[in-house]
Protein backbone atom coordinates (compact mmCIF):
# COMPACT_ATOMS: atom_id res chain seq x y z
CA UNK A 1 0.00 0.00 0.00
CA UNK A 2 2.64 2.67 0.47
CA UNK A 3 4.19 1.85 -2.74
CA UNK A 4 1.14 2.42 -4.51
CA UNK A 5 0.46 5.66 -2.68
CA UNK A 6 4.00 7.15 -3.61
CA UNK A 7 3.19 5.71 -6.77
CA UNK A 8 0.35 7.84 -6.92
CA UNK A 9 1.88 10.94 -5.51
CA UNK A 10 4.81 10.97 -8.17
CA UNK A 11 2.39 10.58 -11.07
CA UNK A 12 0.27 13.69 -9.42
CA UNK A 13 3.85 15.77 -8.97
CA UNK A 14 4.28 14.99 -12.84
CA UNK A 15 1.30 16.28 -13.70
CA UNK A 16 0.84 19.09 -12.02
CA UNK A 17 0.46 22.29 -14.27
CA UNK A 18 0.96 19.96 -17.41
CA UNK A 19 -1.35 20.58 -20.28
CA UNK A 20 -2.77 17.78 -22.78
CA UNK A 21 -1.01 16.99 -25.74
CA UNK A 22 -2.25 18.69 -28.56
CA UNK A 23 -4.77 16.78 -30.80
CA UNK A 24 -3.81 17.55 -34.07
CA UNK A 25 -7.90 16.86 -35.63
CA UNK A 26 -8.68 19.46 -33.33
CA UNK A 27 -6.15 22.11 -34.61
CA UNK A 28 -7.10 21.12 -38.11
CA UNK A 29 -10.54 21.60 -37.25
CA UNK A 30 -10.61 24.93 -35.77
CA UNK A 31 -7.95 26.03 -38.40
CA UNK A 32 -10.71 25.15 -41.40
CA UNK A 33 -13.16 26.47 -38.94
CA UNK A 34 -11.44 30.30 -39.32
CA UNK A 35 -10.55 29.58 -42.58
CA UNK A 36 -14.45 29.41 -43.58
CA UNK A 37 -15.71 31.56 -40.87
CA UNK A 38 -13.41 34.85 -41.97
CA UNK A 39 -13.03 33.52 -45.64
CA UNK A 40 -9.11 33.54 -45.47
CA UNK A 41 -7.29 31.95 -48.56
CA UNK A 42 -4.43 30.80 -46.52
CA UNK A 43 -3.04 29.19 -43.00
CA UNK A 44 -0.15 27.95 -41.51
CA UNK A 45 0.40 26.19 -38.34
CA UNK A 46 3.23 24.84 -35.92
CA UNK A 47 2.64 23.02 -32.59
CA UNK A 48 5.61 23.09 -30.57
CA UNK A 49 6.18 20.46 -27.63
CA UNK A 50 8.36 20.69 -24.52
CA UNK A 51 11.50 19.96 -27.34
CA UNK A 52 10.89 19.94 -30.77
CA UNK A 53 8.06 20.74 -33.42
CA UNK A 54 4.79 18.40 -33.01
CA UNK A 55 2.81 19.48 -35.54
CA UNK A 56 3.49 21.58 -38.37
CA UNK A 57 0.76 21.87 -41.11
CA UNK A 58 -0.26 24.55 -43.87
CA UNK A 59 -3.90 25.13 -45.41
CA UNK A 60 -5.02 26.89 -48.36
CA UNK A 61 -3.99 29.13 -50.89
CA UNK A 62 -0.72 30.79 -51.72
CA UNK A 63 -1.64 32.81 -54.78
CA UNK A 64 -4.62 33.69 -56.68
CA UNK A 65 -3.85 31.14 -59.00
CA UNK A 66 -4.99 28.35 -56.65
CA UNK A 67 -1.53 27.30 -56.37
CA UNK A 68 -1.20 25.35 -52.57
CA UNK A 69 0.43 26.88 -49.34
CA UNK A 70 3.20 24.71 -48.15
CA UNK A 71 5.10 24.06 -45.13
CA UNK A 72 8.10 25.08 -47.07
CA UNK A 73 6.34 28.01 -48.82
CA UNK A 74 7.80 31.49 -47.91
CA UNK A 75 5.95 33.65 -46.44
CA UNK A 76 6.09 37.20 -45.00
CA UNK A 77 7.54 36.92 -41.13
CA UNK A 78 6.53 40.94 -40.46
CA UNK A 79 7.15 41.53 -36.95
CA UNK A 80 7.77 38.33 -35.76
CA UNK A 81 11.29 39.83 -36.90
CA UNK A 82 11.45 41.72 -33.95
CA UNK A 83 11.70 38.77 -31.76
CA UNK A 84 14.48 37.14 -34.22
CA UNK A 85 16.31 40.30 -33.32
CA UNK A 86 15.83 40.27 -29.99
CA UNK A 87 17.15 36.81 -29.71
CA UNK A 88 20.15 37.84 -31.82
CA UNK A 89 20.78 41.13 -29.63
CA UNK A 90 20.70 38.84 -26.78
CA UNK A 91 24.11 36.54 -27.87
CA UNK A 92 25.76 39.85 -28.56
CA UNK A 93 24.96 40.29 -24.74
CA UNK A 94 25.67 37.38 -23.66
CA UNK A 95 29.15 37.92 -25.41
CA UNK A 96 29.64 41.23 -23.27
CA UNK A 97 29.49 43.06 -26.67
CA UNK A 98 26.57 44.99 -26.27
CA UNK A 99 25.36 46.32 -22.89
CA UNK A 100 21.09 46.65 -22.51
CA UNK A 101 21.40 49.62 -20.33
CA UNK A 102 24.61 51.31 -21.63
CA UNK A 103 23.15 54.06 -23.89
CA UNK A 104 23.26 53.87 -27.71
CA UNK A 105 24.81 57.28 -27.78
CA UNK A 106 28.21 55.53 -26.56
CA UNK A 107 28.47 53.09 -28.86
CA UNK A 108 28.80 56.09 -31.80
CA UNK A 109 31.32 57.78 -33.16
CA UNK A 110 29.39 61.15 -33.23
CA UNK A 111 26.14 62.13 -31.74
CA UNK A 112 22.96 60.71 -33.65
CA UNK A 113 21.57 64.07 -34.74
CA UNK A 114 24.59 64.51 -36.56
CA UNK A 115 24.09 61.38 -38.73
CA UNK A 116 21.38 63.24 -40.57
CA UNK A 117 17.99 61.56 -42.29
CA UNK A 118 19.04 58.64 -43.55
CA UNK A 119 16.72 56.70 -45.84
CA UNK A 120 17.88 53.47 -44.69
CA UNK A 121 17.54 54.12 -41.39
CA UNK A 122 15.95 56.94 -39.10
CA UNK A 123 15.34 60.68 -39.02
CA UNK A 124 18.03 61.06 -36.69
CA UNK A 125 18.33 64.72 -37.91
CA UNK A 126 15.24 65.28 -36.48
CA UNK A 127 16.33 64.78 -32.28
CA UNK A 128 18.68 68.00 -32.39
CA UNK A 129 17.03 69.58 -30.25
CA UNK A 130 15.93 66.80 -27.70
CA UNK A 131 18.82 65.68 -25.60
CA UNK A 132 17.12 63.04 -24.45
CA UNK A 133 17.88 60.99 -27.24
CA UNK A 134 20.91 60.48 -25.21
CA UNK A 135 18.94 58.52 -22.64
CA UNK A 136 18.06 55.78 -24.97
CA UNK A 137 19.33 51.84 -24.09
CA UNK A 138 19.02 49.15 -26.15
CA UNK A 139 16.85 47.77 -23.37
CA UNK A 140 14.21 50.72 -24.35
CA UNK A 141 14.40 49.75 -27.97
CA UNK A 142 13.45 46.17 -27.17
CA UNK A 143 11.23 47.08 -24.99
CA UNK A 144 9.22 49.75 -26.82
CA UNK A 145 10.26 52.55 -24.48
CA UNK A 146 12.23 54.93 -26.60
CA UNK A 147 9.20 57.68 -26.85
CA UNK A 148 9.00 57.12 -30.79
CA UNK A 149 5.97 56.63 -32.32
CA UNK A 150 5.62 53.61 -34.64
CA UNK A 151 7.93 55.38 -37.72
CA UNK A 152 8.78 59.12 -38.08
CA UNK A 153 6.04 59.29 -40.99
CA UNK A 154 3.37 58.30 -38.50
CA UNK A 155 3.80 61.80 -37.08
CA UNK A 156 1.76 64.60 -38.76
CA UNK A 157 4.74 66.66 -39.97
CA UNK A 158 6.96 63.13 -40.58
CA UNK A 159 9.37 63.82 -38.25
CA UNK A 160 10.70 61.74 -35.28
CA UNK A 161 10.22 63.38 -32.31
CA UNK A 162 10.83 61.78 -28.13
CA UNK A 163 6.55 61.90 -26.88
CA UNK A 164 7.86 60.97 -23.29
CA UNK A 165 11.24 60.27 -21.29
CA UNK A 166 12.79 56.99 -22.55
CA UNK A 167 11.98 53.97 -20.37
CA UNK A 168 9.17 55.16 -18.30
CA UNK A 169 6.36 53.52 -20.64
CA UNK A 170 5.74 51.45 -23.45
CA UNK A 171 4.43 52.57 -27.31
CA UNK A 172 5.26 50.11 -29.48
CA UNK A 173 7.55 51.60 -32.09
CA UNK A 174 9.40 49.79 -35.12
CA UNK A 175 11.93 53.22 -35.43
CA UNK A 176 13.45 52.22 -31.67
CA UNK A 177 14.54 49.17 -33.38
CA UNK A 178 16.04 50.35 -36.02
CA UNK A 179 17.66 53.15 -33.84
CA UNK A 180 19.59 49.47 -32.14
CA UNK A 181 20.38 48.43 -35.57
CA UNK A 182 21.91 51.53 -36.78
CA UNK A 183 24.10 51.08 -33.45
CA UNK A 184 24.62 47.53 -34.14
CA UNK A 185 26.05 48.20 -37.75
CA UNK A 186 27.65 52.06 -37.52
CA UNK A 187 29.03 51.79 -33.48
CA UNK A 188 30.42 47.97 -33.82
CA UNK A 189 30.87 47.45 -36.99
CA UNK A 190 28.28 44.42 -37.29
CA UNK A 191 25.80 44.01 -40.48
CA UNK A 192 22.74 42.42 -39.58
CA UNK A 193 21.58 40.24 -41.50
CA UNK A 194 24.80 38.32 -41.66
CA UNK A 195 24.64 38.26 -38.19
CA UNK A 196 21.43 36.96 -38.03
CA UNK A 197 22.01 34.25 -40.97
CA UNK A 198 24.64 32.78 -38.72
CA UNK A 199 23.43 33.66 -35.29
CA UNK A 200 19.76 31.95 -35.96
CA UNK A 201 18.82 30.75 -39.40
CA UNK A 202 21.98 28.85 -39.86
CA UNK A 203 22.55 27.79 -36.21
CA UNK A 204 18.83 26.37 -36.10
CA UNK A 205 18.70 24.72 -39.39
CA UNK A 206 16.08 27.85 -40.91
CA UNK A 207 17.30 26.98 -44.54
CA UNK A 208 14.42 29.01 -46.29
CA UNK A 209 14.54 32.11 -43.70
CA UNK A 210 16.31 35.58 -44.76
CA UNK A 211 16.11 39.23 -43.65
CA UNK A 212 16.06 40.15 -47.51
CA UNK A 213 14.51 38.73 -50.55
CA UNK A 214 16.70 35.88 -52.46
CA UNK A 215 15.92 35.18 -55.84
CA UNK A 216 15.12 31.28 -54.62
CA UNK A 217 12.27 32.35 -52.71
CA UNK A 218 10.41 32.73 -56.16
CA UNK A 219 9.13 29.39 -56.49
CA UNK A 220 7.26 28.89 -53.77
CA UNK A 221 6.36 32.21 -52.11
CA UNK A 222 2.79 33.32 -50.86
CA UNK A 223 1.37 36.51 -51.81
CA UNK A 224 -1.39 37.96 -49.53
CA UNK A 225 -5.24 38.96 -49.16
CA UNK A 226 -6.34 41.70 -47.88
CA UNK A 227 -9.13 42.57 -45.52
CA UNK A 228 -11.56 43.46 -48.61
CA UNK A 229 -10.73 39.95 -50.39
CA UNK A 230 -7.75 41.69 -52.73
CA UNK A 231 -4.47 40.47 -53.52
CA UNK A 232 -0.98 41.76 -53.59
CA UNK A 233 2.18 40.14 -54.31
CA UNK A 234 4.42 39.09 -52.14
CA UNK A 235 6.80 42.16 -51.14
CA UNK A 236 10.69 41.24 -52.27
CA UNK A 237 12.20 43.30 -49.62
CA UNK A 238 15.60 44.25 -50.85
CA UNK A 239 16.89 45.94 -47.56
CA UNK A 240 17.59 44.27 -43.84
CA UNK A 241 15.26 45.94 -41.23
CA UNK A 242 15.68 44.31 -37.64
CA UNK A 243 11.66 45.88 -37.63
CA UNK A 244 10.07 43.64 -40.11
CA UNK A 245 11.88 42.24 -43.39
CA UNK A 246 12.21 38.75 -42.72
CA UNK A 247 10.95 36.21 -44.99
CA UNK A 248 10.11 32.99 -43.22
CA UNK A 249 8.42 29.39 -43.64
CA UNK A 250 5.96 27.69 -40.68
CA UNK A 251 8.78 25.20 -40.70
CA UNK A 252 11.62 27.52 -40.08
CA UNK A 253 9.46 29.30 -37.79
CA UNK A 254 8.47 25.93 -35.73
CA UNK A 255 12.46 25.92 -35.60
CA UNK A 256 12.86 28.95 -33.79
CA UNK A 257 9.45 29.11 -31.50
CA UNK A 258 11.26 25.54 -29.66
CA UNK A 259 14.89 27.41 -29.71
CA UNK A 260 13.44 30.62 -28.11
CA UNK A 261 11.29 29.07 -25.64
CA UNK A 262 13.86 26.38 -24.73
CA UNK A 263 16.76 29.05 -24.55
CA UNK A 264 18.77 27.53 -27.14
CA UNK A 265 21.61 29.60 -27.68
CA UNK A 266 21.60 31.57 -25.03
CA UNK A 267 22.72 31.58 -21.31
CA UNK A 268 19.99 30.81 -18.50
CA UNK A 269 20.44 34.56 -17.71
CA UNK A 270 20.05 36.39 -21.16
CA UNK A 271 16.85 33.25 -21.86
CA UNK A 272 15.88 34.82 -18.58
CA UNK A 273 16.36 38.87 -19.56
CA UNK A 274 14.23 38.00 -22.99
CA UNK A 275 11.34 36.32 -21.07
CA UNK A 276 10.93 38.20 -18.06
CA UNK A 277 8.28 41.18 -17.66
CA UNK A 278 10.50 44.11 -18.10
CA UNK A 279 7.83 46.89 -18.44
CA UNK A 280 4.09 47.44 -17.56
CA UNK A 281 1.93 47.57 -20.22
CA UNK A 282 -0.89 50.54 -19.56
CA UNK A 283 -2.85 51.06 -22.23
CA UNK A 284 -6.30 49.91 -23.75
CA UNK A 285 -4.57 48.19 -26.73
CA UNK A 286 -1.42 48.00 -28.25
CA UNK A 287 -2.92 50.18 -31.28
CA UNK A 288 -2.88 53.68 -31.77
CA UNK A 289 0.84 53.63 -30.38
CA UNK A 290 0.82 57.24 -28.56
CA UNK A 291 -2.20 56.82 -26.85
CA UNK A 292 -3.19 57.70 -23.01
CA UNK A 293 -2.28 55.51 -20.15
CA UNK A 294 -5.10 53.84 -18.02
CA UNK A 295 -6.22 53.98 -14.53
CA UNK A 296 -4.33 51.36 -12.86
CA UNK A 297 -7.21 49.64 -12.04
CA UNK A 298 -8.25 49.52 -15.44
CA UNK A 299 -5.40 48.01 -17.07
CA UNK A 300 -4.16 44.51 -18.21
CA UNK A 301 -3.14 42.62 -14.98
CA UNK A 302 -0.12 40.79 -15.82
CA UNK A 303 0.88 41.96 -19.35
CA UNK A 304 4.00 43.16 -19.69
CA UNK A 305 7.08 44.24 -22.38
CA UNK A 306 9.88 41.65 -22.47
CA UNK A 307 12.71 41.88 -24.73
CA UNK A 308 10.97 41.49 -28.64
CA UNK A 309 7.95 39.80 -26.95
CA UNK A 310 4.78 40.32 -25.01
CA UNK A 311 4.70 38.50 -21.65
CA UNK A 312 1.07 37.66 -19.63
CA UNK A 313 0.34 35.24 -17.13
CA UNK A 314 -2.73 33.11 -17.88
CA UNK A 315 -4.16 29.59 -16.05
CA UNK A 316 -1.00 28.13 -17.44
CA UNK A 317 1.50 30.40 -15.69
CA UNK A 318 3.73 32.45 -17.25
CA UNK A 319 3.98 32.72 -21.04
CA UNK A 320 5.00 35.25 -24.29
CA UNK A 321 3.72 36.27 -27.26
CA UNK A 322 4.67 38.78 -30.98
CA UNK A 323 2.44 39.54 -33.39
CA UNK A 324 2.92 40.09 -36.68
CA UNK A 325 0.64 42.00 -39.09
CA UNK A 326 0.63 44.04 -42.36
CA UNK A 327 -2.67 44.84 -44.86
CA UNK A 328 -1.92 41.28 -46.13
CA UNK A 329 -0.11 39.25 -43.42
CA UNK A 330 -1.37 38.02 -39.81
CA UNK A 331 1.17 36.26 -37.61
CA UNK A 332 1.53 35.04 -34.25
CA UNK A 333 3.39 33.45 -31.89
CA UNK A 334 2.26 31.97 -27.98
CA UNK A 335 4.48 30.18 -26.02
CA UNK A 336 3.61 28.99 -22.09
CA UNK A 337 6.80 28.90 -20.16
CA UNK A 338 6.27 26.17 -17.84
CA UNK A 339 5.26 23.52 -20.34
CA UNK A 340 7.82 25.08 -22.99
CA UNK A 341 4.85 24.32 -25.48
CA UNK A 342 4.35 27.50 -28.27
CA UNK A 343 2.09 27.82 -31.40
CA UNK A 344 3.11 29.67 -34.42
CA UNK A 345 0.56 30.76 -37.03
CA UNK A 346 1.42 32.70 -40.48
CA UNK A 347 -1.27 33.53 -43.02
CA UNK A 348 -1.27 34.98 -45.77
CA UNK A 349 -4.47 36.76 -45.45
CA UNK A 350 -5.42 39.45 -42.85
CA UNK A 351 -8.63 38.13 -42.61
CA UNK A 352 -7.03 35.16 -40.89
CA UNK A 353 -6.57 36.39 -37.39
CA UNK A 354 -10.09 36.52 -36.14
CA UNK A 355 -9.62 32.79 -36.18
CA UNK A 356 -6.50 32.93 -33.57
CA UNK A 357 -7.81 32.87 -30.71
CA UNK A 358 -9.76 29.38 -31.41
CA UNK A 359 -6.65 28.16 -33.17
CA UNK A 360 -4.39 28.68 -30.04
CA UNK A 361 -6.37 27.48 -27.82
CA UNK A 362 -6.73 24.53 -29.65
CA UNK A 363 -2.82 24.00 -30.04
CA UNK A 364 -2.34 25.03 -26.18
CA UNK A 365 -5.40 25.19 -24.22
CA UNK A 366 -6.29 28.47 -22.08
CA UNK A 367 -3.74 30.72 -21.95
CA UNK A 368 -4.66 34.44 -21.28
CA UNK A 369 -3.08 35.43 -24.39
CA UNK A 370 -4.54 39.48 -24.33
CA UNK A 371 -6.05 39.24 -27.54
CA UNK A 372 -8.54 42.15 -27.07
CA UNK A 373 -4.93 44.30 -26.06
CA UNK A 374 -3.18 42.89 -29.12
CA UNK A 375 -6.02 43.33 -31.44
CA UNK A 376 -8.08 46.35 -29.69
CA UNK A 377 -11.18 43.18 -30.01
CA UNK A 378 -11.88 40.25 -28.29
């Protein structure tokens, strides 16, 4: 009898907090579910388990012409860049090359301002008369806290301007992270996207992932739908931006969602730094950027900037999140800590991520994901 019992108390320690195994009929079904409730032409999934990809799966359409979405087809990664970056700024760390709280300013030869408007980069130019463009870490890049909005030409006039001291909130801005790539390439010297080729797609075995277009990609790439049913071809970007020009495939992707949420790559401490809740997040939704904090009381409990990611605790602890959207592209990617399970979803087709929510929770269970925060709906 007390065999049995300790039999039956190790098989309840095992269990606790762990989450079903995904069923993959019931990720196919909800995923044909969206796919007929929004009417989007195109899907792709990954499950991720505790070490490797489970399930990895693509539905519909890649092209007007009918022709069929792979697991190998390329499609547009968007902002899920912004976590590949963050992952890469985080070796650089972890090789005492880069500092998160030393300020970009020191890692330049001259002071920012002075680099003018580039095209390829920021309206530096534009900060002359704010020193508090000094202030800026990488950590507030990563984090969202620079005081940019999204991109200079979001701002009436088009130029960059500082909307509040850097670090003391979050507005999610692309320009901060190209402000830490500018450093990256003109204070040590790096380029970025061969840094990131070696650093992650190469390291993790991401053969059809780039941060510009290759001529390759042609074969089997996925153009996009629109919200109004339109198409538009798929976007050759011919210049690396740590904000958004990654091309990807669900099975690269699936790749990197079990590196990043297993730490591969990285010490315990930087897996740690990317992961952790680094900055409150107070405001109704994550869109308009520069818009008013809420009451205490009235914001997200929980939900918080990491490095490149979202964090939120939900009924299965701790877990992260990035989204990924253009007028033709709707990515995500939800991972719960504890379990070290994640889902990654790309479509082609902005219609697509009204179906998330039912997708993910298919692939993971309940999770608290803030979809109405993400999405400004439910």
């Amino acid at each position: 009898m007390r065999n049995l019992l300790l039999g039956v108390v190790l098989v309840s320690i095992l269990n606790v907090g762990q989450a079903a195994a995904p069923d993959p009929a019931a990720v196919e079904a909800a995923v044909k579910a969206g796919m007929r409730d929004t009417g989007a032409r195109g899907i792709a999934v990954a499950v991720i388990g505790p070490d490797h990809p489970a399930f990895v799966r693509a539905y519909g359409e890649r092209n007007a012409r009918g022709d069929r979405l792979e697991t190998n087809t390329v499609m547009y990664g968007a902002s899920l860049t912004k976590s590949v970056f963050a992952y890469t700024v985080l070796q650089l760390v972890d090789e005492r090359k880069l500092d998160l709280d030393k300020p970009i300013a020191a890692y330049l030869a001259q002071p920012l301002p002075d680099y003018g408007n580039l095209p390829a980069y920021g309206h530096w130019a534009d900060l002359r008369d704010d020193p508090r463009w000094r202030l800026i870490t990488p950590r507030h890049t990563l984090t969202h806290a620079t005081g940019f909005a999204n991109f200079h030409f979001d701002e009436p006039d088009g130029k960059l301007r500082i909307h509040f001291n850097p670090g003391t909130r979050y507005a999610y801005s692309g320009e901060g992270l190209i402000l830490l790539q500018f450093a990256l390439e003109h204070g040590l010297g790096l380029k970025l996207g061969d840094e990131m080729q070696r650093r992650v797609f190469d390291r993790l075995g991401m053969p059809d992932t780039a941060m510009i277009w290759r001529p390759a990609f042609a074969a089997n790439m996925a153009d996009g739908w629109a919200a109004d049913g339109k198409t538009e071809p798929h976007d050759e970007r011919s210049r690396v931006r740590a904000a958004g020009s990654m091309d990807t495939t669900i099975a690269d992707m699936a790749r990197f969602a079990a590196a990043v949420v297993n730490g591969t790559g990285l010490s315990k401490a930087a897996h740690e730094e990317m992961l952790k809740p680094q900055l409150a997040l107070t405001t109704r939704s994550q869109f308009p950027t520069l818009q008013p904090e809420l009451p205490p009381g009235e914001r997200f409990a929980g939900l918080s900037a990491g490095l490149g990611v979202v964090t939120f605790t939900g009924p299965q602890g701790p877990g992260f999140y990035k989204g990924g959207h253009n007028d033709t592209t709707g990515n995500t990617l939800v991972c719960v800590r504890r379990e070290r399970r994640c889902v990654v979803i790309l479509a082609n087709d902005v219609r697509a991520e009204r179906a998330f929510p039912a997708i993910v929770r298919a692939a993971l269970g309940e999770t608290g994901v803030p979809w109405r925060w993400e999405y400004g709906r439910d």
